[in-house]
N, C-alpha and C. Protein backbone atom coordinates (compact mmCIF):
# COMPACT_ATOMS: atom_id res chain seq x y z
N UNK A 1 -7.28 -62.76 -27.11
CA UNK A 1 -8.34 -61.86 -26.76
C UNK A 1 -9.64 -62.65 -26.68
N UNK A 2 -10.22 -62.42 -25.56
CA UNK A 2 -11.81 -63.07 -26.13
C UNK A 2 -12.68 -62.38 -27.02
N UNK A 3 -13.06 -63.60 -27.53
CA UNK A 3 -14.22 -63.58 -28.53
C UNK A 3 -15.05 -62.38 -28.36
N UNK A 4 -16.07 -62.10 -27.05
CA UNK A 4 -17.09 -60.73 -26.89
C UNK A 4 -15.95 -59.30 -26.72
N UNK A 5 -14.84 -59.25 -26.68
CA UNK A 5 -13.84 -57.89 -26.68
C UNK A 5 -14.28 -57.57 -28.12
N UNK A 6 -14.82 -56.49 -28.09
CA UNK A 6 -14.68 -55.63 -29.28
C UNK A 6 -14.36 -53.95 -29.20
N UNK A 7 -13.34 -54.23 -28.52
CA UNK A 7 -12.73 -52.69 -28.08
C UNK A 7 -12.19 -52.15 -29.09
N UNK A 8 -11.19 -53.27 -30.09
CA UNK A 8 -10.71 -53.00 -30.93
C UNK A 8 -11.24 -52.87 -31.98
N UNK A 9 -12.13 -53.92 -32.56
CA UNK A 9 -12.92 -53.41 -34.00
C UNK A 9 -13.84 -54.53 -33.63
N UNK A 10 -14.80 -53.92 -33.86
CA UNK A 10 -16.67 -54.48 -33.78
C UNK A 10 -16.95 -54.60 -35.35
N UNK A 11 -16.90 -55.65 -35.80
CA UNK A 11 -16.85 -55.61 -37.56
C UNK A 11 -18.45 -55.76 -37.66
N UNK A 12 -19.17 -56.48 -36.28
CA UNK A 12 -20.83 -56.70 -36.42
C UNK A 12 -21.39 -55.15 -36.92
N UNK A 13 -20.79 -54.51 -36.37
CA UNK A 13 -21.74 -52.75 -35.67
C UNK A 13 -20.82 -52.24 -36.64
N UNK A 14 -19.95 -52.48 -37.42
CA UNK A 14 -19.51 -51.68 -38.75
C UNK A 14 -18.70 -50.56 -37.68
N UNK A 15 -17.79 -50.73 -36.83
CA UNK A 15 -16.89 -49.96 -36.17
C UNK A 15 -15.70 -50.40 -35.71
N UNK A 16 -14.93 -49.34 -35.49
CA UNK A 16 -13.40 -49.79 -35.28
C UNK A 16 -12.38 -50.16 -36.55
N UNK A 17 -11.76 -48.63 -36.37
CA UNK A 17 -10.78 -48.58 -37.35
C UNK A 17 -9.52 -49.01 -37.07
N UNK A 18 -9.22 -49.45 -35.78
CA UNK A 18 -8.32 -49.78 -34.45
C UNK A 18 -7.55 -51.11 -35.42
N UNK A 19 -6.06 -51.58 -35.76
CA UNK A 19 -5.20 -52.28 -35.79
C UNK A 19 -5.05 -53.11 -35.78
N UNK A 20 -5.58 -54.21 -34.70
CA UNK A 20 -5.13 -55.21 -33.82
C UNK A 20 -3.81 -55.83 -34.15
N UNK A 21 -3.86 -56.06 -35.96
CA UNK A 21 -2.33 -56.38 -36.02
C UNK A 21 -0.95 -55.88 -35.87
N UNK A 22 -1.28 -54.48 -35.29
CA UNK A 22 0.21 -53.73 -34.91
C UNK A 22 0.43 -54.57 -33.42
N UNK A 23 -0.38 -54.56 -32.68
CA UNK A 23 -0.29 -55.02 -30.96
C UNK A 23 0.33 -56.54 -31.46
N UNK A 24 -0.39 -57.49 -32.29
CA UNK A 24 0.16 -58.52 -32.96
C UNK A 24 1.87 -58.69 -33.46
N UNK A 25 2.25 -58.06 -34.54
CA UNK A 25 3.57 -57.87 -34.86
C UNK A 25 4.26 -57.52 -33.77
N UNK A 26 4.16 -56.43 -33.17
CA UNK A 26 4.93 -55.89 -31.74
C UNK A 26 5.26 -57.39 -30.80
N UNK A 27 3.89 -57.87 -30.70
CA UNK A 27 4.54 -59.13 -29.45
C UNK A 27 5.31 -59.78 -29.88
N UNK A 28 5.27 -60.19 -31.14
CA UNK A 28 6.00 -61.89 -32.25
C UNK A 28 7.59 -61.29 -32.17
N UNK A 29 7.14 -60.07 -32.35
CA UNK A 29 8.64 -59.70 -32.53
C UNK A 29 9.65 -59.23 -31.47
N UNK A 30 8.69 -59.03 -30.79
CA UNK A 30 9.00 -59.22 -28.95
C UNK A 30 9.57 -60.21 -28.24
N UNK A 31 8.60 -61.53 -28.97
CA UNK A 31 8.91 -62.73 -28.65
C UNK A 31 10.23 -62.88 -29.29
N UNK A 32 10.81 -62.83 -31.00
CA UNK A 32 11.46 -63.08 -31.06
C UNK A 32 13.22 -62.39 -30.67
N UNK A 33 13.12 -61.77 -30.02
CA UNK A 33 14.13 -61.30 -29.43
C UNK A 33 14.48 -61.59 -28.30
N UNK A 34 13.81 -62.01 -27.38
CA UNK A 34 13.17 -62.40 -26.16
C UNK A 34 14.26 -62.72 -25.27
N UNK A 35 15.44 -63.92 -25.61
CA UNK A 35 16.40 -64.46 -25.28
C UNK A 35 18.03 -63.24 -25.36
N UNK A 36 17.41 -62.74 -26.22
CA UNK A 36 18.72 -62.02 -26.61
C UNK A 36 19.44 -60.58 -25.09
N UNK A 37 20.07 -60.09 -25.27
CA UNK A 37 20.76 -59.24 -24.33
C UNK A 37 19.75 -58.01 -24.88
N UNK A 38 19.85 -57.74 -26.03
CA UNK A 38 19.90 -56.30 -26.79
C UNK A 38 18.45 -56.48 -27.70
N UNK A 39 17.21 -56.01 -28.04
CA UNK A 39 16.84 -56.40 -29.13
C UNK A 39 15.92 -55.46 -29.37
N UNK A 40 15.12 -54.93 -30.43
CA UNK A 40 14.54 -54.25 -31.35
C UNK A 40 13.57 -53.27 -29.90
N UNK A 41 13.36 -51.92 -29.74
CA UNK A 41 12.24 -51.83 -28.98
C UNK A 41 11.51 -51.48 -29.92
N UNK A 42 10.18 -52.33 -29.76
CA UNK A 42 8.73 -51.79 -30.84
C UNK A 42 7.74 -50.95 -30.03
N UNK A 43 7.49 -50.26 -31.03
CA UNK A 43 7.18 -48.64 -30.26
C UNK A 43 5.53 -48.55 -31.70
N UNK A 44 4.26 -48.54 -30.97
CA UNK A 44 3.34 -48.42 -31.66
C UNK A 44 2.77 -47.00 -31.76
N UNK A 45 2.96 -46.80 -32.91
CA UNK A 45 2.27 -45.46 -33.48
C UNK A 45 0.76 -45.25 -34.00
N UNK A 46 0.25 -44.94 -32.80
CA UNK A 46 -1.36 -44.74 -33.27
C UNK A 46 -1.98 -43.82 -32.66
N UNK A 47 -3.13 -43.04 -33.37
CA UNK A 47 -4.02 -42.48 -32.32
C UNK A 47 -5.28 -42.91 -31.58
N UNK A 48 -5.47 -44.14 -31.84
CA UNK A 48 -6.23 -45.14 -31.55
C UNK A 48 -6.34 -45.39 -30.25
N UNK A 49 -6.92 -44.88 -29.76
CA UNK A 49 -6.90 -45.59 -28.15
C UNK A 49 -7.19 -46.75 -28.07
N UNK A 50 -8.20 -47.67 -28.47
CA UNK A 50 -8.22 -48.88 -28.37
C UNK A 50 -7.07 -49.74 -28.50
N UNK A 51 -6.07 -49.67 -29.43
CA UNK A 51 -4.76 -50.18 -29.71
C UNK A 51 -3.44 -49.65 -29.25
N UNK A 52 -3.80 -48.42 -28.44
CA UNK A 52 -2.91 -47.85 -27.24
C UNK A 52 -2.95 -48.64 -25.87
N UNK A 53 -4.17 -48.80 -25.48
CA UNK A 53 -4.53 -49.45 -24.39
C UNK A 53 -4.06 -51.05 -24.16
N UNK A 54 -4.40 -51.57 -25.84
CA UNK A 54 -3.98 -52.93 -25.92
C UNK A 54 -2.47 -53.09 -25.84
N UNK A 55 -1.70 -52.33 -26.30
CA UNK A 55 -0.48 -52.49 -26.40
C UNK A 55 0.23 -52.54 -24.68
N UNK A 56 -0.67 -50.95 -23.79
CA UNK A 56 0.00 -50.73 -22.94
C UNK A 56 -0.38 -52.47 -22.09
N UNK A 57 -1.72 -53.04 -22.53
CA UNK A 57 -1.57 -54.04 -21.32
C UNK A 57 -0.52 -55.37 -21.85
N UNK A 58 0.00 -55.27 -23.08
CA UNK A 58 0.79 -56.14 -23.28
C UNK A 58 2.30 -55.71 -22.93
N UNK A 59 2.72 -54.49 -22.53
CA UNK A 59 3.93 -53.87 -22.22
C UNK A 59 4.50 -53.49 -23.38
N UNK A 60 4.11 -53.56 -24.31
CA UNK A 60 4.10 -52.58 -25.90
C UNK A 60 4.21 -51.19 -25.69
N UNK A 61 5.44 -50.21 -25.63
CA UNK A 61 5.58 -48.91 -25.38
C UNK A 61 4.24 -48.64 -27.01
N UNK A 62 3.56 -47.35 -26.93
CA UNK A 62 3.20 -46.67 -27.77
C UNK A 62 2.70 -45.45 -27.75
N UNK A 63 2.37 -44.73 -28.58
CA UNK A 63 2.51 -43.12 -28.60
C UNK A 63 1.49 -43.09 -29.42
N UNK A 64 1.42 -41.64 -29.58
CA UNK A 64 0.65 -40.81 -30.59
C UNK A 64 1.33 -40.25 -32.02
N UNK A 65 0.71 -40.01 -32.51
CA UNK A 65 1.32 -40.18 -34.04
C UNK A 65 2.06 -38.26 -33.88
N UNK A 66 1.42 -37.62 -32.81
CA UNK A 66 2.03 -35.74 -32.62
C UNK A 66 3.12 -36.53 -31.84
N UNK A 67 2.59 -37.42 -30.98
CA UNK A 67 4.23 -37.46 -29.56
C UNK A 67 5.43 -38.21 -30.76
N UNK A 68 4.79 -39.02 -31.43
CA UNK A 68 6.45 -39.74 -32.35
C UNK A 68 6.60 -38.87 -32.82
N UNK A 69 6.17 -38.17 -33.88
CA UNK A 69 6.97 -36.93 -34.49
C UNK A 69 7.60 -35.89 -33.31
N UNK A 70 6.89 -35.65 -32.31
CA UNK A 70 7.81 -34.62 -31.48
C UNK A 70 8.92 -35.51 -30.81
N UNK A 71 9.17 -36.25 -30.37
CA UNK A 71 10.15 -37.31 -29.75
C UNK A 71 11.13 -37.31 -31.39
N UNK A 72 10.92 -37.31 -32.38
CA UNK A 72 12.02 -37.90 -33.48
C UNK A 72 12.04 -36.82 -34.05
N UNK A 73 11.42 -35.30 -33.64
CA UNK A 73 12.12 -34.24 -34.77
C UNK A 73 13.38 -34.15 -34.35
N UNK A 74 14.37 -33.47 -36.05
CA UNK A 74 15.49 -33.69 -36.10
C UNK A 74 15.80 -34.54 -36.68
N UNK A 75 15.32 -35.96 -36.41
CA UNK A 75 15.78 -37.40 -37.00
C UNK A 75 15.47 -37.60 -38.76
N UNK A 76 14.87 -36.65 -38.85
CA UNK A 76 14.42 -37.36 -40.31
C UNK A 76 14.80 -35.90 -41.29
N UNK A 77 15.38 -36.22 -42.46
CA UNK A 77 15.63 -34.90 -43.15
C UNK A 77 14.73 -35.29 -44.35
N UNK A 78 14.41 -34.08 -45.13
CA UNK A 78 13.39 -33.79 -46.28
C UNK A 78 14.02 -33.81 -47.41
């Protein structure tokens, strides 16, 4: 990312509650599957637009924290 991007968190101006290390983990682990046939899809859960946006330009599927729960009800019991 360059240096003047502060889409994600502006730590000068005391803003941005935004991630960056989810978009981070997602790629590494992206990367490390990379070769394989089959491998992990990482799917970022945020309501963050800044770290929605980042993800979508890295090809990082991600959602909203209402769309994962509606996409996985059922999946999880109490």
């Amino acid at each position: 990312m360059p240096e003047d991007d502060t889409s994600l968190v502006n730590l000068y101006a005391n803003k941005g509650a935004a991630d960056p290390i989810l978009v981070a983990c997602a790629l590494d682990g992206m990367r490390e599957t990379a070769n394989q046939l089959f491998g992990w899809t990482w799917v970022i859960v945020s309501n963050d637009n800044a770290v929605r946006a980042k993800a979508t330009e890295f090809c990082v599927e991600s959602c909203t924290r209402e769309e994962f729960f509606s996409r996985t009800r059922g999946s999880w019991t109490a």
